[in-house]
PDB file of N, CA and C in Angstrom:
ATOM      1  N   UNK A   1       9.903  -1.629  -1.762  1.00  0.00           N
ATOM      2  CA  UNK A   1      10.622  -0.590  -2.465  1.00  0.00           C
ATOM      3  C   UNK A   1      10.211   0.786  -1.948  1.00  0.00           C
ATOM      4  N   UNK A   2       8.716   1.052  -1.522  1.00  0.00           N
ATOM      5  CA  UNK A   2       8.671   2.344  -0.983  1.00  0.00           C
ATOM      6  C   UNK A   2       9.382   2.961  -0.314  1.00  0.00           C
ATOM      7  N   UNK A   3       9.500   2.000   1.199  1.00  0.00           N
ATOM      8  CA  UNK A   3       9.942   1.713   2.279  1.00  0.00           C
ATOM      9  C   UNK A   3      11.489   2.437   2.137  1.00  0.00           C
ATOM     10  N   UNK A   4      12.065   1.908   1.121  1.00  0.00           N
ATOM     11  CA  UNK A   4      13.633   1.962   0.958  1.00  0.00           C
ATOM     12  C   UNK A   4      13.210   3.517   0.123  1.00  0.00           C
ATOM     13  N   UNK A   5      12.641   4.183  -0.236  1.00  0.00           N
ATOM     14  CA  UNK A   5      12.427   4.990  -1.142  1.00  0.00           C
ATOM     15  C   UNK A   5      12.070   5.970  -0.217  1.00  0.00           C
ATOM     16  N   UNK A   6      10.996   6.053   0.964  1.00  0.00           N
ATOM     17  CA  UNK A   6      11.311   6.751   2.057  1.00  0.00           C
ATOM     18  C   UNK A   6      12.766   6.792   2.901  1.00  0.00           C
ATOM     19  N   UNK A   7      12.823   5.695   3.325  1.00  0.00           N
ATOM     20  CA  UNK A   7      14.009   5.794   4.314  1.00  0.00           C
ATOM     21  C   UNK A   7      15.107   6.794   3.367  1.00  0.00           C
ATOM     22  N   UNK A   8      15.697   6.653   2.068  1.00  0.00           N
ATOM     23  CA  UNK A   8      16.656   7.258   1.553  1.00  0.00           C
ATOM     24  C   UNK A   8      16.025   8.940   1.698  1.00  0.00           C
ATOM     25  N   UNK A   9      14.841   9.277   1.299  1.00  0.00           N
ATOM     26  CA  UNK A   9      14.220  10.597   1.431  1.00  0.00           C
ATOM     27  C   UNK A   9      14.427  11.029   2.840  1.00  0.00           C
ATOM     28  N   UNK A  10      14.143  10.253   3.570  1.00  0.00           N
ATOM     29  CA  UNK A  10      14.411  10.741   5.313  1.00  0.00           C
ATOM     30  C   UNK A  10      15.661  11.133   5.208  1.00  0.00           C
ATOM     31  N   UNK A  11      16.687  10.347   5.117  1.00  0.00           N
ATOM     32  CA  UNK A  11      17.918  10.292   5.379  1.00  0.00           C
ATOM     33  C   UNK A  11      18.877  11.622   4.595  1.00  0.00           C
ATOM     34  N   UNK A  12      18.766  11.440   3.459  1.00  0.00           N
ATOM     35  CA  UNK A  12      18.528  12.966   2.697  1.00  0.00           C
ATOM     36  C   UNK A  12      17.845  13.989   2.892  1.00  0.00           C
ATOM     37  N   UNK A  13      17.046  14.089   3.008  1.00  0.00           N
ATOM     38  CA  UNK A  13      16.491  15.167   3.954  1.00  0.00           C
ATOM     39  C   UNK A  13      16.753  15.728   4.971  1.00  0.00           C
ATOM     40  N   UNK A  14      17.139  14.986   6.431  1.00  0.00           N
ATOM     41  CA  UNK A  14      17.727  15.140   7.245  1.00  0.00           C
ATOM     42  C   UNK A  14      18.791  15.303   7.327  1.00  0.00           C
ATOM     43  N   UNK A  15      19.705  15.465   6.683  1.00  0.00           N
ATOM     44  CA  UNK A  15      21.412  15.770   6.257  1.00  0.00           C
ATOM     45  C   UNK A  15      21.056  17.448   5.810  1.00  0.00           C
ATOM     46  N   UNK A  16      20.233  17.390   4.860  1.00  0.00           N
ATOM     47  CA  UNK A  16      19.823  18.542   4.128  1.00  0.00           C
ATOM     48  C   UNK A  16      19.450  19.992   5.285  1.00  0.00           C
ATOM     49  N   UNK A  17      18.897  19.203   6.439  1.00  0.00           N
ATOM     50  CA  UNK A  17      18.435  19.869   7.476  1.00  0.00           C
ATOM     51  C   UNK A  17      16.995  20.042   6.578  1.00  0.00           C
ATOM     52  N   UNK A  18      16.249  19.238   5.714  1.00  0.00           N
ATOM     53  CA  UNK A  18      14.553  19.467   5.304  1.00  0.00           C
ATOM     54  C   UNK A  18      14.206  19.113   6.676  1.00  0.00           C
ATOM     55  N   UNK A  19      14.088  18.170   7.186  1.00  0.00           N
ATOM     56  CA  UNK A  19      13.233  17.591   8.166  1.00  0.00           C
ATOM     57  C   UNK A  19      12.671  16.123   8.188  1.00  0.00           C
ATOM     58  N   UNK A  20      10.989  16.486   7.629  1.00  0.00           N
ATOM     59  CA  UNK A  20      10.505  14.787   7.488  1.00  0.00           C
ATOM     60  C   UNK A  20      10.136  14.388   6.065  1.00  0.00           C
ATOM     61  N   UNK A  21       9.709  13.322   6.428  1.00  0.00           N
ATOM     62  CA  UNK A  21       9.850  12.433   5.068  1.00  0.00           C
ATOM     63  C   UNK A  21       8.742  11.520   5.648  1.00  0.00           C
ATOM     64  N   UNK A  22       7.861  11.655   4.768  1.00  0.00           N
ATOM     65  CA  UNK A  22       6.532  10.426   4.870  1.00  0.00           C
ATOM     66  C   UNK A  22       6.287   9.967   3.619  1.00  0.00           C
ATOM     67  N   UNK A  23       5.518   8.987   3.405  1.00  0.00           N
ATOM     68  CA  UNK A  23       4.632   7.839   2.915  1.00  0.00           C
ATOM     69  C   UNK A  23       3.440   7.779   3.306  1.00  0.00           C
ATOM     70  N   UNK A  24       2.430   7.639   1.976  1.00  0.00           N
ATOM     71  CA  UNK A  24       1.325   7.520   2.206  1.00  0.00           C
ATOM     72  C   UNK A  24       0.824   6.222   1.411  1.00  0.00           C
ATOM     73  N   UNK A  25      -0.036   5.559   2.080  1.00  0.00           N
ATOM     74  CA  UNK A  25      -0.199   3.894   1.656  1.00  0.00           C
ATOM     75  C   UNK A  25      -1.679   4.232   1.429  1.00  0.00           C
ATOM     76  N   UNK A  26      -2.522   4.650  -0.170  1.00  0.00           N
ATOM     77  CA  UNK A  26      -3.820   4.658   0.405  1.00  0.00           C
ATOM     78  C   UNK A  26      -4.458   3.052  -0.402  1.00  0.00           C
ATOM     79  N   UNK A  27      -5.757   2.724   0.201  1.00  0.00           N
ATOM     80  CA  UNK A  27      -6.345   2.073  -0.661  1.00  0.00           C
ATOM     81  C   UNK A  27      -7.338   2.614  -1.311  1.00  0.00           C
ATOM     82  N   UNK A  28      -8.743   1.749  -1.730  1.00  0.00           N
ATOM     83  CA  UNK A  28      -9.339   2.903  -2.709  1.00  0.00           C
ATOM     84  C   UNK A  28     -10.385   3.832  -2.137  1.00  0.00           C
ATOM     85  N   UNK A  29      -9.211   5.019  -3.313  1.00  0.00           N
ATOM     86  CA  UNK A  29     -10.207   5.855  -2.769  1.00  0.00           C
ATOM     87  C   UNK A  29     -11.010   6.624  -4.157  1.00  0.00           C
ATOM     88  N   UNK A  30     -11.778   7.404  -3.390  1.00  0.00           N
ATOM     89  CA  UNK A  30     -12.908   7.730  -4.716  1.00  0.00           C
ATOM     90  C   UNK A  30     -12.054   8.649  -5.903  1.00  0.00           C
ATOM     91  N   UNK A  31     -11.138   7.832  -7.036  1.00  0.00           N
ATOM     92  CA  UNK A  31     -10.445   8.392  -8.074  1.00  0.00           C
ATOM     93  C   UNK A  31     -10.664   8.244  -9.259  1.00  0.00           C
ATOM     94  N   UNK A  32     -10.401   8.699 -10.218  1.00  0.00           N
ATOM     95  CA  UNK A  32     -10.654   8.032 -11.580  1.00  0.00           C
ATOM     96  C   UNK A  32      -9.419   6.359 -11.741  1.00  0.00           C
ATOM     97  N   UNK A  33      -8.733   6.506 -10.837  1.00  0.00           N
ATOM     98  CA  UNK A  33      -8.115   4.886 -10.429  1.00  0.00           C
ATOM     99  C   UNK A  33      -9.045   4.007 -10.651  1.00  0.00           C
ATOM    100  N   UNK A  34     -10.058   3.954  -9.514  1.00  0.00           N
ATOM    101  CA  UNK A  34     -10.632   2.892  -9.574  1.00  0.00           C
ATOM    102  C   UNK A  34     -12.019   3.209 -10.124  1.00  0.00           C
ATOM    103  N   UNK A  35     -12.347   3.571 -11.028  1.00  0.00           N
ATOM    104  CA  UNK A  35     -13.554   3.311 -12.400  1.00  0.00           C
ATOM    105  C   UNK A  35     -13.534   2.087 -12.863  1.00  0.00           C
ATOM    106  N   UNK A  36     -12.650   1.581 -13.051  1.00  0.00           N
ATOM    107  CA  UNK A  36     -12.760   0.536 -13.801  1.00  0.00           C
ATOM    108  C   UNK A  36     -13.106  -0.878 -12.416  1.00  0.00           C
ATOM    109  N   UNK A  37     -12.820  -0.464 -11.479  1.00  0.00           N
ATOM    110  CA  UNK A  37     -13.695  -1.066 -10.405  1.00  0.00           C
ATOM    111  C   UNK A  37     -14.941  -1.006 -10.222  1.00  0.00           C
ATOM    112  N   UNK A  38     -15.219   0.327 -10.063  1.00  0.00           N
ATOM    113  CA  UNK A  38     -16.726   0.978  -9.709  1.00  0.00           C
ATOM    114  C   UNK A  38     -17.461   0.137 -11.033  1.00  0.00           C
ATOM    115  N   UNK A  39     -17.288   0.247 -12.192  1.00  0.00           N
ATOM    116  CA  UNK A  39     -18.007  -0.409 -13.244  1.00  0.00           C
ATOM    117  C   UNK A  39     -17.813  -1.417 -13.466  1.00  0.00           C
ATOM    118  N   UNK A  40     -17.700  -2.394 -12.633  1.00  0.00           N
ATOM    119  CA  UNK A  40     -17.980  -4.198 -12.124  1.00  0.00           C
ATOM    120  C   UNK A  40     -18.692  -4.020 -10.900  1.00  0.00           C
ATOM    121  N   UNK A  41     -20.045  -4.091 -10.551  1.00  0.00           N
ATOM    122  CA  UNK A  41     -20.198  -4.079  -9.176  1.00  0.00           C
ATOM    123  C   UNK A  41     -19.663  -5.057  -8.451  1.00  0.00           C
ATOM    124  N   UNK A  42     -19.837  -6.312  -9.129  1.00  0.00           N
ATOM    125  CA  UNK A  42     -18.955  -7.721  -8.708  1.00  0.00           C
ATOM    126  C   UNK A  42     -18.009  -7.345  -7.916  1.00  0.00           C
ATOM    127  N   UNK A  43     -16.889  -7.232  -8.701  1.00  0.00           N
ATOM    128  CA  UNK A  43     -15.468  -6.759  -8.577  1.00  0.00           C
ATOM    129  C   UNK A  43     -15.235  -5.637  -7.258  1.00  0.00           C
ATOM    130  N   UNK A  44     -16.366  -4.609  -7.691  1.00  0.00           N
ATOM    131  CA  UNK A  44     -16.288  -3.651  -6.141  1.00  0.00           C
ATOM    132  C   UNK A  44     -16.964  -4.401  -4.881  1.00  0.00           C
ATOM    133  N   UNK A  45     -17.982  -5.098  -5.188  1.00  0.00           N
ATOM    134  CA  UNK A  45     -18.026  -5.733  -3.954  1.00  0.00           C
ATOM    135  C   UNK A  45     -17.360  -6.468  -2.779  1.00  0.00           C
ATOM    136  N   UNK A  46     -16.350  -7.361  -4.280  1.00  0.00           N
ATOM    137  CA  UNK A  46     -15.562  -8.166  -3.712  1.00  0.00           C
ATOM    138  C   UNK A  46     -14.435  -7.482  -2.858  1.00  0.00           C
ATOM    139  N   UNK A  47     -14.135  -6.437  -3.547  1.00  0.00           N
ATOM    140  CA  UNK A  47     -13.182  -5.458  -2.950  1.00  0.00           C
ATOM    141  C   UNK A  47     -13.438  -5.377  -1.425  1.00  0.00           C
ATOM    142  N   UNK A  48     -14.957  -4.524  -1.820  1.00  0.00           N
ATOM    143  CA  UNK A  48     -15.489  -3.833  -0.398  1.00  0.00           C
ATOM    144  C   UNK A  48     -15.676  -5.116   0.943  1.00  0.00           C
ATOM    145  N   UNK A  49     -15.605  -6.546   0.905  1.00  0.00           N
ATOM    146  CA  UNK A  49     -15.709  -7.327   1.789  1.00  0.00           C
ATOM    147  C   UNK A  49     -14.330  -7.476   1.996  1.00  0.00           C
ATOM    148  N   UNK A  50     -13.181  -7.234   1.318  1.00  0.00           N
ATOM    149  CA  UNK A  50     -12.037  -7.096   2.191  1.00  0.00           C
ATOM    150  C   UNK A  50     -11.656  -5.529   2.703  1.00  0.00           C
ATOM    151  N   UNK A  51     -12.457  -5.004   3.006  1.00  0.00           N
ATOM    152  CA  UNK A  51     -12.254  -3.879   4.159  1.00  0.00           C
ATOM    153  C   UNK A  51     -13.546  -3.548   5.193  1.00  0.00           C
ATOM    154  N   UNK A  52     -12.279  -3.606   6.076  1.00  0.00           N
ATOM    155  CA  UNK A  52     -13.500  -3.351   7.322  1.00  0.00           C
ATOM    156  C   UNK A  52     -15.131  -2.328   7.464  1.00  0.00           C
ATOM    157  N   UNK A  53     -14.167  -1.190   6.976  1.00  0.00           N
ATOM    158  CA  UNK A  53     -15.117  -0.044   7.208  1.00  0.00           C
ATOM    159  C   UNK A  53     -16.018   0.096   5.735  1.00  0.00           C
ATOM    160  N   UNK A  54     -15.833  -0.814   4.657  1.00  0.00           N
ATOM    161  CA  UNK A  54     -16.849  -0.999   3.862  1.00  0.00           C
ATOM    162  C   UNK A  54     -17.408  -0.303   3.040  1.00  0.00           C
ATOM    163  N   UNK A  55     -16.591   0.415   2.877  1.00  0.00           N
ATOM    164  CA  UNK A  55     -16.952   1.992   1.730  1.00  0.00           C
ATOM    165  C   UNK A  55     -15.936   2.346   1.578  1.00  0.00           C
ATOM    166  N   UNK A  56     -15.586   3.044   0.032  1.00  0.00           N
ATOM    167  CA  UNK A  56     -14.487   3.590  -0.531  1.00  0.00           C
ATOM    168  C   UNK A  56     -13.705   4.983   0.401  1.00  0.00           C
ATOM    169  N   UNK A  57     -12.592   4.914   0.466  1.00  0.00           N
ATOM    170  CA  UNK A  57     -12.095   6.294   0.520  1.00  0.00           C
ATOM    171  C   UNK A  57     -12.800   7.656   0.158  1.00  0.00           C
ATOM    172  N   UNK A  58     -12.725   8.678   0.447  1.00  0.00           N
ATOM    173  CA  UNK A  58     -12.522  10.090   0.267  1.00  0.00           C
ATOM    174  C   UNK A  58     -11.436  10.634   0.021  1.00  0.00           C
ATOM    175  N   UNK A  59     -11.054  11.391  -1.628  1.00  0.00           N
ATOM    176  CA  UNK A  59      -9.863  11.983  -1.359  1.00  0.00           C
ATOM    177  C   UNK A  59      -9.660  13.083  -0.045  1.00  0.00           C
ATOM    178  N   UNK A  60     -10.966  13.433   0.393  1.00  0.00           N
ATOM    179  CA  UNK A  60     -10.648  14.848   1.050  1.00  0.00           C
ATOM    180  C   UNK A  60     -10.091  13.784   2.900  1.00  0.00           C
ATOM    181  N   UNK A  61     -10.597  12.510   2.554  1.00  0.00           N
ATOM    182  CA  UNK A  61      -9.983  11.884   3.761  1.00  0.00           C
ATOM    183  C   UNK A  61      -8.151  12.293   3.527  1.00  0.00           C
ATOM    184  N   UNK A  62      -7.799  11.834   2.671  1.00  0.00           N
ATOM    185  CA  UNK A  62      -6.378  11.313   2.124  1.00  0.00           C
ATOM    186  C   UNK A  62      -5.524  12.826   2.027  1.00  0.00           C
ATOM    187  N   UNK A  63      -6.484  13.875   2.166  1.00  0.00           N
ATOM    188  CA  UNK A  63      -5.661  15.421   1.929  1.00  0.00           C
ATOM    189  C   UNK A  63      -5.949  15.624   3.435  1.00  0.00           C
ATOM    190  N   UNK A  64      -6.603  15.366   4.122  1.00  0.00           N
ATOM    191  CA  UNK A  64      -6.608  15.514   5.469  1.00  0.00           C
ATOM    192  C   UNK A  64      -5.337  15.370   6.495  1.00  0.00           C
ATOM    193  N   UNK A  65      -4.911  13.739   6.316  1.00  0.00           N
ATOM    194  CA  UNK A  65      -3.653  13.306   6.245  1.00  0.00           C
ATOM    195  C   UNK A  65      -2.729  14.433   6.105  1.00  0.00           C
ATOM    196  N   UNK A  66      -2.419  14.539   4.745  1.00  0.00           N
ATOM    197  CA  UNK A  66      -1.409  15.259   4.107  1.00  0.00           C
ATOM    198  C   UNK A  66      -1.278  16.201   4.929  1.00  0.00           C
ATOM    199  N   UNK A  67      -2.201  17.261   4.911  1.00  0.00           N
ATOM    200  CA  UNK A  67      -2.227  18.151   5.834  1.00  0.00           C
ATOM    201  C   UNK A  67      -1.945  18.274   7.405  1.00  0.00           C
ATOM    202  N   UNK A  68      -1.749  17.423   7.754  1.00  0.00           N
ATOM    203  CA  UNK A  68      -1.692  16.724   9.481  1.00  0.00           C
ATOM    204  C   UNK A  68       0.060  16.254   9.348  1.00  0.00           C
ATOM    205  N   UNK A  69       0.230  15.475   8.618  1.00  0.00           N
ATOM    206  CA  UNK A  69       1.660  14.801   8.063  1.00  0.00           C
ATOM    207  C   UNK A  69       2.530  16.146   7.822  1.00  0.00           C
ATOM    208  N   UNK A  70       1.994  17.543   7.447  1.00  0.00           N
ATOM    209  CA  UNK A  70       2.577  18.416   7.046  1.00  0.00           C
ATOM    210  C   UNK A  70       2.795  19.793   7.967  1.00  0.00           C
ATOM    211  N   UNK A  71       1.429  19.349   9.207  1.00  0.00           N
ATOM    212  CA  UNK A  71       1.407  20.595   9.945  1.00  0.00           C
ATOM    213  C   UNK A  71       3.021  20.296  11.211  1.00  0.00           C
ATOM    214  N   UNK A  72       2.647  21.215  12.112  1.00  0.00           N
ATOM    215  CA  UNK A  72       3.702  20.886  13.146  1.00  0.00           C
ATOM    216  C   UNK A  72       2.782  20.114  14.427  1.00  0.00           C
ATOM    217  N   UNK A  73       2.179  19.721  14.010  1.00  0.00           N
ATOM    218  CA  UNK A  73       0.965  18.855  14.917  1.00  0.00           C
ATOM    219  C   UNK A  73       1.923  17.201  14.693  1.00  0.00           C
ATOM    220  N   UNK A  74       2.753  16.756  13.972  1.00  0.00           N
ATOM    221  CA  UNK A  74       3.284  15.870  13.534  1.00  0.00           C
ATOM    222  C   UNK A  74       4.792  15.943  13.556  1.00  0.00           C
ATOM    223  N   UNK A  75       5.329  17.306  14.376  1.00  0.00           N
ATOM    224  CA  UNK A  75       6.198  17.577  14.125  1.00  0.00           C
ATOM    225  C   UNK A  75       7.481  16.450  14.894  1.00  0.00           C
ATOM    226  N   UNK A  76       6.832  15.066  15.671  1.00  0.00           N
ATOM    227  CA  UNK A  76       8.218  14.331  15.933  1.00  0.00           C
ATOM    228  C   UNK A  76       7.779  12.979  15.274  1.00  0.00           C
ATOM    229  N   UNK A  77       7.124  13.327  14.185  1.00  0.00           N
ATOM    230  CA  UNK A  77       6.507  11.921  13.478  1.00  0.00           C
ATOM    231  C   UNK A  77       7.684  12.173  12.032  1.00  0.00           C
ATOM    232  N   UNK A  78       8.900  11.307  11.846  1.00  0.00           N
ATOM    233  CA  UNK A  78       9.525  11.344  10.367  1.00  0.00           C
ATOM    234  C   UNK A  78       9.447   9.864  10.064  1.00  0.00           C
ATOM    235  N   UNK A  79       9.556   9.667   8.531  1.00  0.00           N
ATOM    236  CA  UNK A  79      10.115   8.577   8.301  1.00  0.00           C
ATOM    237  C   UNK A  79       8.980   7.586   8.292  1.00  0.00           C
ATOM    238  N   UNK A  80       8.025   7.981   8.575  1.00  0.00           N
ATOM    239  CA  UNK A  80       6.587   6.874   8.634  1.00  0.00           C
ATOM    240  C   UNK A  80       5.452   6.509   7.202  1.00  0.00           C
ATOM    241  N   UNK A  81       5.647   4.843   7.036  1.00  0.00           N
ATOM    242  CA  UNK A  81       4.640   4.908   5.908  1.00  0.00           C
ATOM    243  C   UNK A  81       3.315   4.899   6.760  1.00  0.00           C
ATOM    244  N   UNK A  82       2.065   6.059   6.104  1.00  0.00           N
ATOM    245  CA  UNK A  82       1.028   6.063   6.640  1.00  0.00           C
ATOM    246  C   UNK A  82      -0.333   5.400   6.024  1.00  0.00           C
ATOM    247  N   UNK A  83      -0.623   4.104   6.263  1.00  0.00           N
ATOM    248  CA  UNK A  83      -1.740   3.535   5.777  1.00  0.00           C
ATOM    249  C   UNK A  83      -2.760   3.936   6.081  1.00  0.00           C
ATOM    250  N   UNK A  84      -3.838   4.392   4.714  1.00  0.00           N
ATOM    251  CA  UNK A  84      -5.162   4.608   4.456  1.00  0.00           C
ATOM    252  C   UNK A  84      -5.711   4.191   3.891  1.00  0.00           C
ATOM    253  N   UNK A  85      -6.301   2.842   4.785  1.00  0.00           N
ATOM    254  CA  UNK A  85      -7.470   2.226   3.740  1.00  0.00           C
ATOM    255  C   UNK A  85      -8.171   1.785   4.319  1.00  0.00           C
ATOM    256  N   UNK A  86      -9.399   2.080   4.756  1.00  0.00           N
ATOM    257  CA  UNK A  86     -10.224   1.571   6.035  1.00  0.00           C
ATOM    258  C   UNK A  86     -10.045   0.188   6.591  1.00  0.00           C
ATOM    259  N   UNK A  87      -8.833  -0.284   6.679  1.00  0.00           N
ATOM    260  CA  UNK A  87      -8.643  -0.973   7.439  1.00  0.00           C
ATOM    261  C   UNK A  87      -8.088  -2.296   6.813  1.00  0.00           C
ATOM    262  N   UNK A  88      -7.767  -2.056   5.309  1.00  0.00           N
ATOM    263  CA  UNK A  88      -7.700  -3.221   4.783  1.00  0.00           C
ATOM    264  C   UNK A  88      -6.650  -4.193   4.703  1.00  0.00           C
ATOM    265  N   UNK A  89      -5.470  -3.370   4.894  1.00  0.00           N
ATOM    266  CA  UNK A  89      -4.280  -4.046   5.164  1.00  0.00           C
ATOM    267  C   UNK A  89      -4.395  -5.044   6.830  1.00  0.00           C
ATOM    268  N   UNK A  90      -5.052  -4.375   7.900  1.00  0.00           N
ATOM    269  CA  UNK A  90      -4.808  -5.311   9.396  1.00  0.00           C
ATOM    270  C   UNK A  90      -6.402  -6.144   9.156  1.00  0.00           C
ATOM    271  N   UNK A  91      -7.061  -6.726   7.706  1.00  0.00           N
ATOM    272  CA  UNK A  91      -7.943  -7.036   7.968  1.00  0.00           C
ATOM    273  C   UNK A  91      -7.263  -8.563   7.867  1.00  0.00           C
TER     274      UNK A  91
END
């Protein structure tokens, strides 16, 4: 559903003459989201062995992005969902 939820934003957008249209896919990152993780260590562990890089997100990782997705450093990148999660989705 994202997917289709970007593509229509691209597509609208680009008619509009806005430009781009991204997606951001994060996993966890350090939010009041996942508290109720953090307070199972169990549960976060289990988490943390399905990702590579083995430690939670940074939001200031995830605004980094944004910021890059937003500069003109990205400027022939539209239409892309961008996964952030150290790796957990190609694990």
């Amino acid at each position: 559903m994202q997917n289709l939820k970007n593509k229509v934003a691209l597509i609208t957008g680009a008619k509009q003459g806005m430009g781009k249209a991204h997606a951001i896919a994060p996993g966890l990152i350090e939010t009041p989201m996942i508290d109720v993780v953090k307070s199972n260590p169990k549960i976060l562990e289990a988490m943390l062995q399905q990702v590579p890089l083995k430690r939670v997100g940074r939001p200031e990782e995830v605004s980094e992005l944004v910021v890059f997705l937003a500069s003109d450093s990205s400027s022939y990148m539209t239409g892309s969902v961008v996964v952030i999660d150290g790796g957990w989705l190609a694990a």
